[in-house]
Protein backbone atom coordinates (compact mmCIF):
# COMPACT_ATOMS: atom_id res chain seq x y z
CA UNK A 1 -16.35 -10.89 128.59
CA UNK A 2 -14.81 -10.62 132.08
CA UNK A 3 -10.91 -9.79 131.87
CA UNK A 4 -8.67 -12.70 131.76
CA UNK A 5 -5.63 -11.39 133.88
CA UNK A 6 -2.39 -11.90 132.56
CA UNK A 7 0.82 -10.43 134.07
CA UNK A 8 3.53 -11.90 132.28
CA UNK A 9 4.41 -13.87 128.96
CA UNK A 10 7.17 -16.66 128.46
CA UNK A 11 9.33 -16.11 125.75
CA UNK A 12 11.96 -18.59 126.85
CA UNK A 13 14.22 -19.85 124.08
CA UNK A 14 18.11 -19.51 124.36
CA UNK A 15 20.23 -16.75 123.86
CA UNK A 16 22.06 -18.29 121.24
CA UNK A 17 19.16 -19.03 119.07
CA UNK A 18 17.86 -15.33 119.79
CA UNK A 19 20.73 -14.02 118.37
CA UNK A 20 20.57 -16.28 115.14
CA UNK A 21 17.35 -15.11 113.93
CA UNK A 22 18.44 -12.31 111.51
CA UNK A 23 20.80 -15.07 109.50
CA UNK A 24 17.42 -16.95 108.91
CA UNK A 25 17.06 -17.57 104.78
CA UNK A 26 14.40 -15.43 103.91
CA UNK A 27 13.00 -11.76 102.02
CA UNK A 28 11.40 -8.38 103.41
CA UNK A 29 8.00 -10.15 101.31
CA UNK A 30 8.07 -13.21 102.92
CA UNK A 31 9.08 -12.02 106.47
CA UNK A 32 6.33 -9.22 106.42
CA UNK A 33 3.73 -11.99 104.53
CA UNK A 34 3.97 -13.63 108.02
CA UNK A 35 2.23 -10.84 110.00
CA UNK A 36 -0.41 -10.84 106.93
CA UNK A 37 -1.16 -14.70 107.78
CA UNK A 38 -1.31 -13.82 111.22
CA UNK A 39 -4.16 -11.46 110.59
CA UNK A 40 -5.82 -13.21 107.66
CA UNK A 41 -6.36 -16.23 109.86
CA UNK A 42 -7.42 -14.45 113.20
CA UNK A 43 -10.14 -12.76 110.65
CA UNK A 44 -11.35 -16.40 109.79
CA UNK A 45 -11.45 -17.46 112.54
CA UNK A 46 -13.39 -15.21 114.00
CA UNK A 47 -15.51 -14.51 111.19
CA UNK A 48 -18.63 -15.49 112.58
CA UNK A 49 -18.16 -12.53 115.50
CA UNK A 50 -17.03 -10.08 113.69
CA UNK A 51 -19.83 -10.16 111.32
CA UNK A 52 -22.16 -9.75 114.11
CA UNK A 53 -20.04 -6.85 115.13
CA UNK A 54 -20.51 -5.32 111.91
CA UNK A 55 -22.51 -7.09 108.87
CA UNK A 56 -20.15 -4.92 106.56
CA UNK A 57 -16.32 -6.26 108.01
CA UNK A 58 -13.84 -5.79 105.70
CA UNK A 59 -10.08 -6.90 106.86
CA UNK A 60 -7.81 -4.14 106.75
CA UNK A 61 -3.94 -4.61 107.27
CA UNK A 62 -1.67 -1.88 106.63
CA UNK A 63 2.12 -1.95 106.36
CA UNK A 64 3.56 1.21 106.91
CA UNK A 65 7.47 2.75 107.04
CA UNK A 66 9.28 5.44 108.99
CA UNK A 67 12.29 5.84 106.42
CA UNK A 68 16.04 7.11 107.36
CA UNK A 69 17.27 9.93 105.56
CA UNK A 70 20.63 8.93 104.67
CA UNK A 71 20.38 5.15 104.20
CA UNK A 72 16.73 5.12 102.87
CA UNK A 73 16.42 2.26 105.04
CA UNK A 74 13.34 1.42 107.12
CA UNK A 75 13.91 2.57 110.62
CA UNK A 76 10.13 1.83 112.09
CA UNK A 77 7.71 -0.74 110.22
CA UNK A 78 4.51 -0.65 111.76
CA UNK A 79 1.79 -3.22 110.59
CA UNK A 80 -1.78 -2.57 111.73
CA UNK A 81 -4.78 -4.92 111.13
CA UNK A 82 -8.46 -5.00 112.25
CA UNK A 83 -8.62 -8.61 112.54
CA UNK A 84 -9.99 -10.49 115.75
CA UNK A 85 -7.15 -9.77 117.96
CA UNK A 86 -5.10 -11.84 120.17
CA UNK A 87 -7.56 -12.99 123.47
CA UNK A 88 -6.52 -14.50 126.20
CA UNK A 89 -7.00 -18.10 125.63
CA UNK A 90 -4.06 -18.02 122.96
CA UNK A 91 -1.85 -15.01 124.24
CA UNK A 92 0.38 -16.63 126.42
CA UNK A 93 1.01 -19.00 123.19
CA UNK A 94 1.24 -16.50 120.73
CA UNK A 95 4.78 -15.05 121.88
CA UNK A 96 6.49 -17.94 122.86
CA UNK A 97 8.83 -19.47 119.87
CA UNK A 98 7.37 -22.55 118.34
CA UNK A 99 4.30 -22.87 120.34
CA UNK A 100 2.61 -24.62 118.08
CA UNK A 101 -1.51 -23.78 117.59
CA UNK A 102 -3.79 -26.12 118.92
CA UNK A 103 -5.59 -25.12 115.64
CA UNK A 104 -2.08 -25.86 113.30
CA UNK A 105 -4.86 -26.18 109.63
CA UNK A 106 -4.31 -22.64 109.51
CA UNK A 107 -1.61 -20.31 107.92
CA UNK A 108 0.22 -20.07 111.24
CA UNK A 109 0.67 -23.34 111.55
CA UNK A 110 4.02 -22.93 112.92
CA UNK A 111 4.23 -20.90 116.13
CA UNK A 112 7.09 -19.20 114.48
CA UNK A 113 5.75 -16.30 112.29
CA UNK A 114 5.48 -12.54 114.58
CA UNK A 115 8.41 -13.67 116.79
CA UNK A 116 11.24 -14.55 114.44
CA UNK A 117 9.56 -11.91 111.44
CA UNK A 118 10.12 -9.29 113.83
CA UNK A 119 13.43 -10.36 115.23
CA UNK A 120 14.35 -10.58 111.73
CA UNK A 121 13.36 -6.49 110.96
CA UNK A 122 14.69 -5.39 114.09
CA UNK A 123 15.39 -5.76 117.38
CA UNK A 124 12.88 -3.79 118.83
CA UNK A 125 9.68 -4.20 118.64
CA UNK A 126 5.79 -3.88 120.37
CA UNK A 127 3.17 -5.53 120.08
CA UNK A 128 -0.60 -4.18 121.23
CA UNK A 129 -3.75 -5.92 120.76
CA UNK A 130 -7.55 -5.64 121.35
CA UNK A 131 -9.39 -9.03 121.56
CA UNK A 132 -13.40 -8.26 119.88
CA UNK A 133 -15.70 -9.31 123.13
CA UNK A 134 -12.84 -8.62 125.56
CA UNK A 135 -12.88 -5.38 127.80
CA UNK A 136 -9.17 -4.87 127.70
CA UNK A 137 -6.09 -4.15 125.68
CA UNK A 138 -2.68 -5.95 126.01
CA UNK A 139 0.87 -4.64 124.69
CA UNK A 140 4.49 -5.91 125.50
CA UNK A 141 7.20 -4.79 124.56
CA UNK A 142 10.68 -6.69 123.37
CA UNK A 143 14.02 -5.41 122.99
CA UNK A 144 16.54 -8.18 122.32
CA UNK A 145 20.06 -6.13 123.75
CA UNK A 146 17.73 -6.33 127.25
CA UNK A 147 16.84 -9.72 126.80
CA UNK A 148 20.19 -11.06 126.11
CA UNK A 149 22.01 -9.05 128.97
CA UNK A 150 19.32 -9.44 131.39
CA UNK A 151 18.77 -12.99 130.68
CA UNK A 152 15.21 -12.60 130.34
CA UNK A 153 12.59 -15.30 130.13
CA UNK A 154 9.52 -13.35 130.65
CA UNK A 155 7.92 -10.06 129.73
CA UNK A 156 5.64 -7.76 131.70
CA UNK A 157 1.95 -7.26 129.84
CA UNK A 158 0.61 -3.53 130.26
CA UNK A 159 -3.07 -3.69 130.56
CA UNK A 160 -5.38 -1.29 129.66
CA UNK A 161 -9.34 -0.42 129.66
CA UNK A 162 -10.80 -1.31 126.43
CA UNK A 163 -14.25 -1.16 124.87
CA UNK A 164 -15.64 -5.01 123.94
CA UNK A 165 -16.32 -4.20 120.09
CA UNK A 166 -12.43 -3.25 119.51
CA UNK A 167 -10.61 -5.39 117.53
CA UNK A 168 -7.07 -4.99 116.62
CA UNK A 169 -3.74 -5.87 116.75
CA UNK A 170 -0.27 -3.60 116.14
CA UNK A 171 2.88 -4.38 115.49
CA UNK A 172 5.65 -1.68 116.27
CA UNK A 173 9.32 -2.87 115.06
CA UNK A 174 12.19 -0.53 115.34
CA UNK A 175 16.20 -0.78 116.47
CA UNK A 176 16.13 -2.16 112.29
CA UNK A 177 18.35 -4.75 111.40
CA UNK A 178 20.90 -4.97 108.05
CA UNK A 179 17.85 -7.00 106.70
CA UNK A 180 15.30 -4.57 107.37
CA UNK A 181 13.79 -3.46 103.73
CA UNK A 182 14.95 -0.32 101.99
CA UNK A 183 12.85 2.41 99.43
CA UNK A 184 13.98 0.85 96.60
CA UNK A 185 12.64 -2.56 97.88
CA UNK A 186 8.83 -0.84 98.18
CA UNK A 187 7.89 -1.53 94.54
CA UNK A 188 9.12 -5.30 94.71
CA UNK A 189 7.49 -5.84 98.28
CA UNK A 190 4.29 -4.52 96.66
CA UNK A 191 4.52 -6.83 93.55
CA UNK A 192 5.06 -9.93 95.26
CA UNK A 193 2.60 -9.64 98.60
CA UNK A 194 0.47 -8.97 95.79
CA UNK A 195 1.67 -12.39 94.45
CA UNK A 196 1.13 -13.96 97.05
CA UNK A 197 -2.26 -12.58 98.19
CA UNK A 198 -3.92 -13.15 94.93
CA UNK A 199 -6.20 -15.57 95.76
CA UNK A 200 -7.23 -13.66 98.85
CA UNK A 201 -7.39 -10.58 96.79
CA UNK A 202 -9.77 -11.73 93.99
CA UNK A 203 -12.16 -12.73 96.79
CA UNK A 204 -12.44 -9.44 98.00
CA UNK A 205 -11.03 -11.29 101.37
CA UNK A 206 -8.91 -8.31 102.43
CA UNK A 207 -7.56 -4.87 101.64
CA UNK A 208 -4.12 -4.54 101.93
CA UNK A 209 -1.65 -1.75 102.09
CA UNK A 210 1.81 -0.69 101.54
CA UNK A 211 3.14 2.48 102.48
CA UNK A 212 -0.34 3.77 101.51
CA UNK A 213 -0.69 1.90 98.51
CA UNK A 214 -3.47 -0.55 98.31
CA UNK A 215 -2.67 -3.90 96.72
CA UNK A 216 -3.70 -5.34 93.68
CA UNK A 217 -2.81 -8.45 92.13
CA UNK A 218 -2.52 -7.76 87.73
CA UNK A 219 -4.11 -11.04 86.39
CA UNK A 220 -2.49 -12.18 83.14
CA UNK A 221 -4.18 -12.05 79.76
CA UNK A 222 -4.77 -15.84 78.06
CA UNK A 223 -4.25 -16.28 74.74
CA UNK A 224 -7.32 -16.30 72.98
CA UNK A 225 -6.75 -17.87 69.04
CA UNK A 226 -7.98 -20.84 66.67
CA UNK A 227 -5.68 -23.85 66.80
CA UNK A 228 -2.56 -23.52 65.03
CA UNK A 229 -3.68 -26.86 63.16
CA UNK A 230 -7.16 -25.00 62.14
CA UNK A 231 -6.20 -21.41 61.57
CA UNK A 232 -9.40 -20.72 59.82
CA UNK A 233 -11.07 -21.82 62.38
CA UNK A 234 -12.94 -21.10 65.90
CA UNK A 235 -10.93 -18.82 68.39
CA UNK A 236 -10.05 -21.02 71.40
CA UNK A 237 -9.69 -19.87 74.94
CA UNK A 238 -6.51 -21.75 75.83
CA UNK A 239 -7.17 -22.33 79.38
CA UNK A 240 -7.43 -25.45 81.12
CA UNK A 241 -8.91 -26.29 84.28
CA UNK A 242 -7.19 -28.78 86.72
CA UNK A 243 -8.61 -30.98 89.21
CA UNK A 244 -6.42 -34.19 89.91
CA UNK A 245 -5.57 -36.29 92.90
CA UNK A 246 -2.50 -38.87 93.51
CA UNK A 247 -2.64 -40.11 96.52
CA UNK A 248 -2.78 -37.92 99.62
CA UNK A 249 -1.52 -35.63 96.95
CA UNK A 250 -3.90 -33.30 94.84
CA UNK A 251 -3.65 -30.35 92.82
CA UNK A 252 -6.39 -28.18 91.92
CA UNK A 253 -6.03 -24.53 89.20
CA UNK A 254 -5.50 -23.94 86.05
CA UNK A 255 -2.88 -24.19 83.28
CA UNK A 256 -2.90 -21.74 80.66
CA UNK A 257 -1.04 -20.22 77.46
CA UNK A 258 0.08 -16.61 78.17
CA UNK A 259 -1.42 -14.14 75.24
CA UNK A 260 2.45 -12.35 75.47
CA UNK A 261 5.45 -13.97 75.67
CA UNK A 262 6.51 -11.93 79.11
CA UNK A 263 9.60 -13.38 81.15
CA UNK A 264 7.95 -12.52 84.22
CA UNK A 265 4.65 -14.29 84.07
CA UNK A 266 5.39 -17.74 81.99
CA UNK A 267 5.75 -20.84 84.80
CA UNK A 268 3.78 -22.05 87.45
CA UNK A 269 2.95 -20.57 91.32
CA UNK A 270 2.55 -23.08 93.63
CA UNK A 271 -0.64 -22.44 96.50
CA UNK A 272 -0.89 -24.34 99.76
CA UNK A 273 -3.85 -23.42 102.12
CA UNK A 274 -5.37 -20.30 99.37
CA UNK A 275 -1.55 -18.80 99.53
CA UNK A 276 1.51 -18.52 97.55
CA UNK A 277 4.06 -20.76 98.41
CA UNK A 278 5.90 -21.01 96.01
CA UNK A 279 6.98 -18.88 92.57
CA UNK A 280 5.57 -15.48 94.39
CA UNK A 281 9.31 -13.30 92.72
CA UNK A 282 9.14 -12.21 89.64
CA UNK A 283 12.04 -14.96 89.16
CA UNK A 284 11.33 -17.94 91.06
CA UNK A 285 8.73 -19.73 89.51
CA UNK A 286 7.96 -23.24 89.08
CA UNK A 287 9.03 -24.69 85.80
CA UNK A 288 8.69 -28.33 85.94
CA UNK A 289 9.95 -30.03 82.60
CA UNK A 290 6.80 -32.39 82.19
CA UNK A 291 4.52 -28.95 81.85
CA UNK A 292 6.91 -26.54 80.76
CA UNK A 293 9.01 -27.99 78.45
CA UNK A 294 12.54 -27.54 77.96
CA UNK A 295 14.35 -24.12 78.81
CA UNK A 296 14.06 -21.56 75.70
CA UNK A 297 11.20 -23.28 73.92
CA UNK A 298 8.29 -21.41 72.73
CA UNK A 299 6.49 -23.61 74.91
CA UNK A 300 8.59 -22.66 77.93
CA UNK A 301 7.50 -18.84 77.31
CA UNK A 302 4.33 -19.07 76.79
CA UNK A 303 2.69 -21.82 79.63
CA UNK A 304 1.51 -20.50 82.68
CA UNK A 305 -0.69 -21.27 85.67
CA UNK A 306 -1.77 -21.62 89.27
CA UNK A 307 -1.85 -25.25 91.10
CA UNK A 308 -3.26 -25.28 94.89
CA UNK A 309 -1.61 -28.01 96.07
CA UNK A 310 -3.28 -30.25 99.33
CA UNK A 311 -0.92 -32.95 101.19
CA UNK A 312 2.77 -31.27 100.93
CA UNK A 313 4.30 -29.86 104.13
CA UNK A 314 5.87 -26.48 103.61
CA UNK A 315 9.18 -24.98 105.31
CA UNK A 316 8.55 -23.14 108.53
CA UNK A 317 8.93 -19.51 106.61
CA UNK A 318 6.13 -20.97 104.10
CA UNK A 319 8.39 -20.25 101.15
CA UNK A 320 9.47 -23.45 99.91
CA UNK A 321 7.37 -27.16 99.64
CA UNK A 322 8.42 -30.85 101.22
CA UNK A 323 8.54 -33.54 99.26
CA UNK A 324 9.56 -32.64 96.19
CA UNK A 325 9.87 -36.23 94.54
CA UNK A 326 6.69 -36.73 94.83
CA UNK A 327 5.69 -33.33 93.32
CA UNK A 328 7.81 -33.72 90.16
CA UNK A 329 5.95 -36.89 90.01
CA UNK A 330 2.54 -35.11 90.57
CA UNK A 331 3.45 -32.87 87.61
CA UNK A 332 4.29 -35.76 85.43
CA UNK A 333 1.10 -37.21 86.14
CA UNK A 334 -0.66 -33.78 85.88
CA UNK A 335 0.88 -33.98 81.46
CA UNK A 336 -1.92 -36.13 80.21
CA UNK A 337 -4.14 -34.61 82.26
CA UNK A 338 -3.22 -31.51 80.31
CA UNK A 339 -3.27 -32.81 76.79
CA UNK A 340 -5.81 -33.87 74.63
CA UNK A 341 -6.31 -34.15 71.06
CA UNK A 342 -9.20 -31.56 71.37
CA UNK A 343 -6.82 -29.43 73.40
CA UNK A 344 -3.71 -29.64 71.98
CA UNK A 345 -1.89 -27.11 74.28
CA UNK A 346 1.38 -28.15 74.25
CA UNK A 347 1.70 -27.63 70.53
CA UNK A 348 -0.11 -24.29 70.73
CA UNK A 349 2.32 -23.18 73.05
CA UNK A 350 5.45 -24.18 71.05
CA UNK A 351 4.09 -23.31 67.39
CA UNK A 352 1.58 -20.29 67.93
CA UNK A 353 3.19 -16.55 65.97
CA UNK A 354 1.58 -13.58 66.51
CA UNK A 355 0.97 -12.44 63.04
CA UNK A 356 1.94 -8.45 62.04
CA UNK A 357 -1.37 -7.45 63.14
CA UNK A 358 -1.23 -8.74 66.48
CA UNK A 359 1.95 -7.23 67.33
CA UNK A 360 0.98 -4.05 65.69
CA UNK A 361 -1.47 -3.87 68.51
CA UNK A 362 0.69 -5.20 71.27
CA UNK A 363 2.82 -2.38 70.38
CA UNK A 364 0.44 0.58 70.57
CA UNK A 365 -1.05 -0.88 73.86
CA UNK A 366 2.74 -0.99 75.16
CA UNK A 367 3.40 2.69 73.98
CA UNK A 368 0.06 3.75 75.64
CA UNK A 369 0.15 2.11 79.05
CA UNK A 370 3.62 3.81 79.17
CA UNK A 371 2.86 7.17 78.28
CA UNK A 372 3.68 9.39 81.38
CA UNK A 373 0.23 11.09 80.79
CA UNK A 374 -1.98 8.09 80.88
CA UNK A 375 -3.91 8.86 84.22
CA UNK A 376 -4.50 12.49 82.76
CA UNK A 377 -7.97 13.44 82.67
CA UNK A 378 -9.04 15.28 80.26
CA UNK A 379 -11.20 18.25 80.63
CA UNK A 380 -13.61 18.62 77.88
CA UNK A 381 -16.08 21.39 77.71
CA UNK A 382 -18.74 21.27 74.71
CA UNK A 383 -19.86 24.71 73.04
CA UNK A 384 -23.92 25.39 72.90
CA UNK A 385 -24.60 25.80 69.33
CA UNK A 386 -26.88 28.78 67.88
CA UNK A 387 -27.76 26.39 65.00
CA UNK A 388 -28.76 22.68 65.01
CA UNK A 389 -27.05 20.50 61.97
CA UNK A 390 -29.32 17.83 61.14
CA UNK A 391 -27.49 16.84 57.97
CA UNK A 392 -27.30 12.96 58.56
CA UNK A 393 -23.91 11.43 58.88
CA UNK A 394 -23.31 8.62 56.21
CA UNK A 395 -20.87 6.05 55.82
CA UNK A 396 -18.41 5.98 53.22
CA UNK A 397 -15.68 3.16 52.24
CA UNK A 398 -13.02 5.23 54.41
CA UNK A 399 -14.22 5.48 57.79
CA UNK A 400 -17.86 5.43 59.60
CA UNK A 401 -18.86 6.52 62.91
CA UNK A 402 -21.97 4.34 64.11
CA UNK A 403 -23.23 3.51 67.64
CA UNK A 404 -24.60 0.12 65.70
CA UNK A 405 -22.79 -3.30 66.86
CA UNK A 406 -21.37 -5.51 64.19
CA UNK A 407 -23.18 -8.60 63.57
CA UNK A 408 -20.57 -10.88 64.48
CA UNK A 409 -18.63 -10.44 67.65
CA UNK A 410 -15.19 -9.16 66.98
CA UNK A 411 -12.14 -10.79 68.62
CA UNK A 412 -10.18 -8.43 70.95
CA UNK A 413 -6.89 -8.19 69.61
CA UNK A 414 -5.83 -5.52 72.53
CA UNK A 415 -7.04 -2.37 74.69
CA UNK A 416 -6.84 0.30 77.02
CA UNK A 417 -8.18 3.16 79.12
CA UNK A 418 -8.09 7.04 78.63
CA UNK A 419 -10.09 9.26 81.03
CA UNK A 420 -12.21 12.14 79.95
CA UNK A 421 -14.20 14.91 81.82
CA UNK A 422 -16.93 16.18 80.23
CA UNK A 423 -19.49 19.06 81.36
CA UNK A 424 -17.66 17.78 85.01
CA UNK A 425 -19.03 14.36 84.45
CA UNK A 426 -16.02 11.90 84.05
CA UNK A 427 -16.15 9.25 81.29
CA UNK A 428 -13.76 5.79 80.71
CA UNK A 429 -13.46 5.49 77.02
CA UNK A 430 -12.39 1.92 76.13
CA UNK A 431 -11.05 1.22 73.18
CA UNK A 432 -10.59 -1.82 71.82
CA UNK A 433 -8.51 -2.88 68.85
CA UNK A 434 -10.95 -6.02 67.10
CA UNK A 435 -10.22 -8.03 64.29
CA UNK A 436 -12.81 -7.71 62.27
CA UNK A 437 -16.46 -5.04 61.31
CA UNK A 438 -18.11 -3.45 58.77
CA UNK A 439 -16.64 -0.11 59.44
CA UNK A 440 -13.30 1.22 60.55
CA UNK A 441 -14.26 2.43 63.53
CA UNK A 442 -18.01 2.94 65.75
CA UNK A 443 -19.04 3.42 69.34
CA UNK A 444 -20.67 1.19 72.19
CA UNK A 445 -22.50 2.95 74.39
CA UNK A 446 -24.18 0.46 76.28
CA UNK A 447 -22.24 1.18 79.48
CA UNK A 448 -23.08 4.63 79.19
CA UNK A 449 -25.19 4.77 82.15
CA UNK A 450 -21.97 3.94 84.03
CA UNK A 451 -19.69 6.53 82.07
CA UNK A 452 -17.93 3.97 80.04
CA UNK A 453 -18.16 4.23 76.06
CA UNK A 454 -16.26 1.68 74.25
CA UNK A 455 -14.45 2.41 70.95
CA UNK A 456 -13.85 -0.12 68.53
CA UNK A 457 -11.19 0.06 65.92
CA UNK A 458 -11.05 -2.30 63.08
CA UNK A 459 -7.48 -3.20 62.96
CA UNK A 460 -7.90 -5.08 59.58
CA UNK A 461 -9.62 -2.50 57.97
CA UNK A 462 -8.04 -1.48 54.37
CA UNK A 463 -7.48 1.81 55.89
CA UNK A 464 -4.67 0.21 57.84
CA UNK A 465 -3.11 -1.18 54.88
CA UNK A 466 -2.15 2.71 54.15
CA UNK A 467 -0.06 4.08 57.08
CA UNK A 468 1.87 0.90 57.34
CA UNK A 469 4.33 2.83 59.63
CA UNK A 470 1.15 5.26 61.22
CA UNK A 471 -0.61 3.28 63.63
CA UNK A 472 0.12 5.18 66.96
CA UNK A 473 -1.11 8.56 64.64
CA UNK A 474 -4.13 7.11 63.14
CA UNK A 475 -5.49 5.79 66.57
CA UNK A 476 -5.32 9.01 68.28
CA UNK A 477 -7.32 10.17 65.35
CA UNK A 478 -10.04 7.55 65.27
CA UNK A 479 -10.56 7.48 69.18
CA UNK A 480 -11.01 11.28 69.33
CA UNK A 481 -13.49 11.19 66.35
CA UNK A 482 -15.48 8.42 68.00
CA UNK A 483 -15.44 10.69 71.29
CA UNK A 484 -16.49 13.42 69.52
CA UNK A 485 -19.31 11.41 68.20
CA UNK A 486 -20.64 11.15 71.90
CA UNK A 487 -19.99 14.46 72.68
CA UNK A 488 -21.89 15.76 69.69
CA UNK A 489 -25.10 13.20 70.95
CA UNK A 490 -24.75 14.51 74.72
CA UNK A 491 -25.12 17.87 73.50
CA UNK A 492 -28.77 17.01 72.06
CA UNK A 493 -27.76 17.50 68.63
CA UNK A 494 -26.25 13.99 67.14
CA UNK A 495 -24.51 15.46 64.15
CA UNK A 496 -21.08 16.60 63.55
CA UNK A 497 -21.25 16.13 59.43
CA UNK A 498 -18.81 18.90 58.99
CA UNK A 499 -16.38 17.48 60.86
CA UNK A 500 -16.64 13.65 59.74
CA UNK A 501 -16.64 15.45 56.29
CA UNK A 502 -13.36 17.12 56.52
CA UNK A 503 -12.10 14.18 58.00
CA UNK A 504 -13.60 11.91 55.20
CA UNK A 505 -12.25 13.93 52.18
CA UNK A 506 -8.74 13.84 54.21
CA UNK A 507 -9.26 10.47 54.24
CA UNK A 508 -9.87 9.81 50.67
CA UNK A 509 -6.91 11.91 49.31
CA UNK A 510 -4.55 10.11 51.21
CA UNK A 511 -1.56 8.57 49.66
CA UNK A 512 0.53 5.72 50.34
């Protein structure tokens, strides 16, 4: 494409309002969510090229900090992307306040988003971009103190020689403002761009990073249990899909029952265009009354879920919805909807109890996810042996080891990960903590071929009934026996009977 030649950009908007920016309402997340959007839609929209550029495009946006020593403030945020760029037909618009988009279906819909995020960092800041199919590259540069004293209404645009296939755009903002994000900020920026961006991050739509941490969104765990009006009966997946127009109004997700009671994930997130709009913090969510029930109730803790919402305006920083009569009225609407006899999730919600098994397990999971050594490999190296067992290894009414499924599927109760090397191959053993089996504990190895064994431990096994007060102990035992059970069948020779025997006449003299 033939270089479009522009000299100058407008950026005309008052010195008063220039200067007002910073007190704008809004969070480090949300302000640096805007330069996300920014590159999230420039990527759709020019999809279609930059697949042709390169069938295997994967957006890329990285948010990275320069950090002061003494304040631990961020003195330089630089945000990167390899999105389409900004090409001439829109980059007069793009730095002018409030231009609005000819294209305004998008997540800029505003105008608004790089100027006032970036006035709101710091008063500094550079902007340098590479349009894919253009032969040149275009950078400002902005520094409000100049503006304002100067009286400026226009910037000069430095052009350089570019190659047509580069596509980029960078953001340089420095001179940092008092709202400019700290260190100690990092780990709740992280948690709630990953909030926001979950929709775009299941999808595989983008890879984003923070400081050199890639985002990733934790999906929560739905209770899985029979009805608390059939308890002998069929486990239910207590998840309920949502499809349901009023109006120009609809709202479209899913409304579930949390499988913990965690402060931090019960409520609702609001979505608007495949984003978070609203209930992205860890303590704003969406609680309407109709859904949630009133504050304290079991109910209350326990019901979650997502609703995309189409025909509500948002405000201009995209953190807050219009209209919010008519959205409490949407959610009353959305109770029946909800509810059925069949599905009575309301009153599972408000009357399910883990029983003393279930939070044995919760418990263990807890203690293991927050063991400082959890991402520890391992290194395991197995001995040749000078003499091949081949005494079989038999079950007994204490414990078996056996690579043979159970009959009826077990219900997960809870799991987790440990890491092993062995012979410098790495392994993921899985274990999971069921509800039911013939034996107290066996092996899955039909994942072996991509070095994942499963462990399955019987949690309502007799043997539990024991070491009431034991469980961390006993699992450590069980998952290292069932490991060495692998190990014994990698090594060719498929028996360890003098160690399951030791372990079995341990077992059986035991006492309470």
């Amino acid at each position: 494409m033939i270089e479009q030649k522009i000299s100058v950009v407008d950026i005309t908007i008052g010195a008063n309002m220039y200067g007002r920016i910073s007190d704008l309402p809004n969070t480090p997340s949300h302000v640096l969510a805007e330069f996300v959007d920014n590159a999230l839609q420039s990527s759709r929209d020019k999809k279609e090229q930059l697949l042709k550029e390169d069938a295997k495009f994967r957006l890329r946006i990285d948010i990275d900090f320069e950090w002061d020593d003494n304040s631990n403030q961020a003195k330089v945020i630089t945000i990167t992307d390899n999105a389409g760029g900004i090409d001439a037909d829109n980059y007069t618009k793009a730095f002018k306040l409030a231009n609005t988009p000819v294209n305004n279906e998008g997540l800029n819909e505003f105008g608004m988003g790089l100027k006032t995020a970036a006035l709101w960092l710091g008063n500094e800041w550079s902007v340098k971009t590479s349009a894919l199919g253009e032969n040149v590259s275009r950078s400002i540069t902005f520094d409000l103190n100049k503006v304002l004293a100067d009286s400026l209404t226009k910037l000069v645009v430095k052009t350089e020689i570019a190659d047509t296939s580069e596509h980029y755009t960078t953001i340089r903002i420095s001179s940092p403002t008092p709202k400019a994000p700290t260190k100690r900020a990092l780990d709740k920026i992280r948690t709630e761009l990953s909030s926001i961006y979950r929709k775009s991050l299941r999808m595989n739509e983008v890879d984003v990073y923070v400081d050199g941490i890639k985002l990733m969104f934790e999906e929560s765990e739905i209770l899985t249990a029979p009805s608390v009006k059939d308890p002998n009966g069929p486990a239910i997946y207590w998840r309920k899909d949502i499809d349901f127009k009023f109006g120009k109004y609809r709202a479209t997700g899913f409304v579930g029952i949390l499988k913990d009671i965690n402060s931090t994930k019960n409520g609702f997130v609001l979505l608007r265009r495949g984003r978070v709009v609203y209930g992205a913090e860890t303590d704003g969510r969406y609680f309407p009354k109709s859904l949630s029930g009133s504050t304290g109730t079991f109910r209350y803790k326990r019901i979650f879920g997502e609703l995309e919402l189409e025909g509500f305006a948002v405000s201009f920083n995209k953190n807050d919805l219009q209209d919010k009569e008519n959205l409490e009225a949407l959610m009353e609407m959305l109770r029946g909807e909800i509810h059925t006899k069949e599905f009575d999730l309301y009153n599972q919600a408000e009357d399910y109890r883990l029983d003393e098994r279930q939070k044995k397990v919760n418990k263990l999971v807890k203690s293991h996810n927050n063991d400082r050594k959890k991402n520890e490999k391992v290194e395991v190296v197995t001995k040749p042996q000078s003499t091949v067992l081949t005494t079989p290894i038999t079950a007994t009414s204490s414990i078996s080891i056996s690579t043979e499924s159970v009959i009826e599927t077990p219900l997960v109760l809870g799991h987790f990960d440990d890491t092993y090397n062995i012979n410098g191959k790495d392994y993921k053993l899985h274990v999971e903590m069921v509800d039911k089996g013939k034996d107290l504990v066996w092996l899955d190895t039909m994942q072996q071929d991509k070095n994942v064994v499963t462990c399955k431990i019987n949690m309502n096994h007799v043997f539990f009934q024991h070491f009431q007060n034991s469980e961390k102990a006993i699992v450590a035992i069980l998952k290292t026996m069932a490991l060495a059970k692998f190990m014994a069948k990698e090594e060719g020779t498929d028996s360890t009977a003098e160690l399951f025997d030791s372990f079995n006449a341990y077992i059986k003299k035991t006492k309470v």
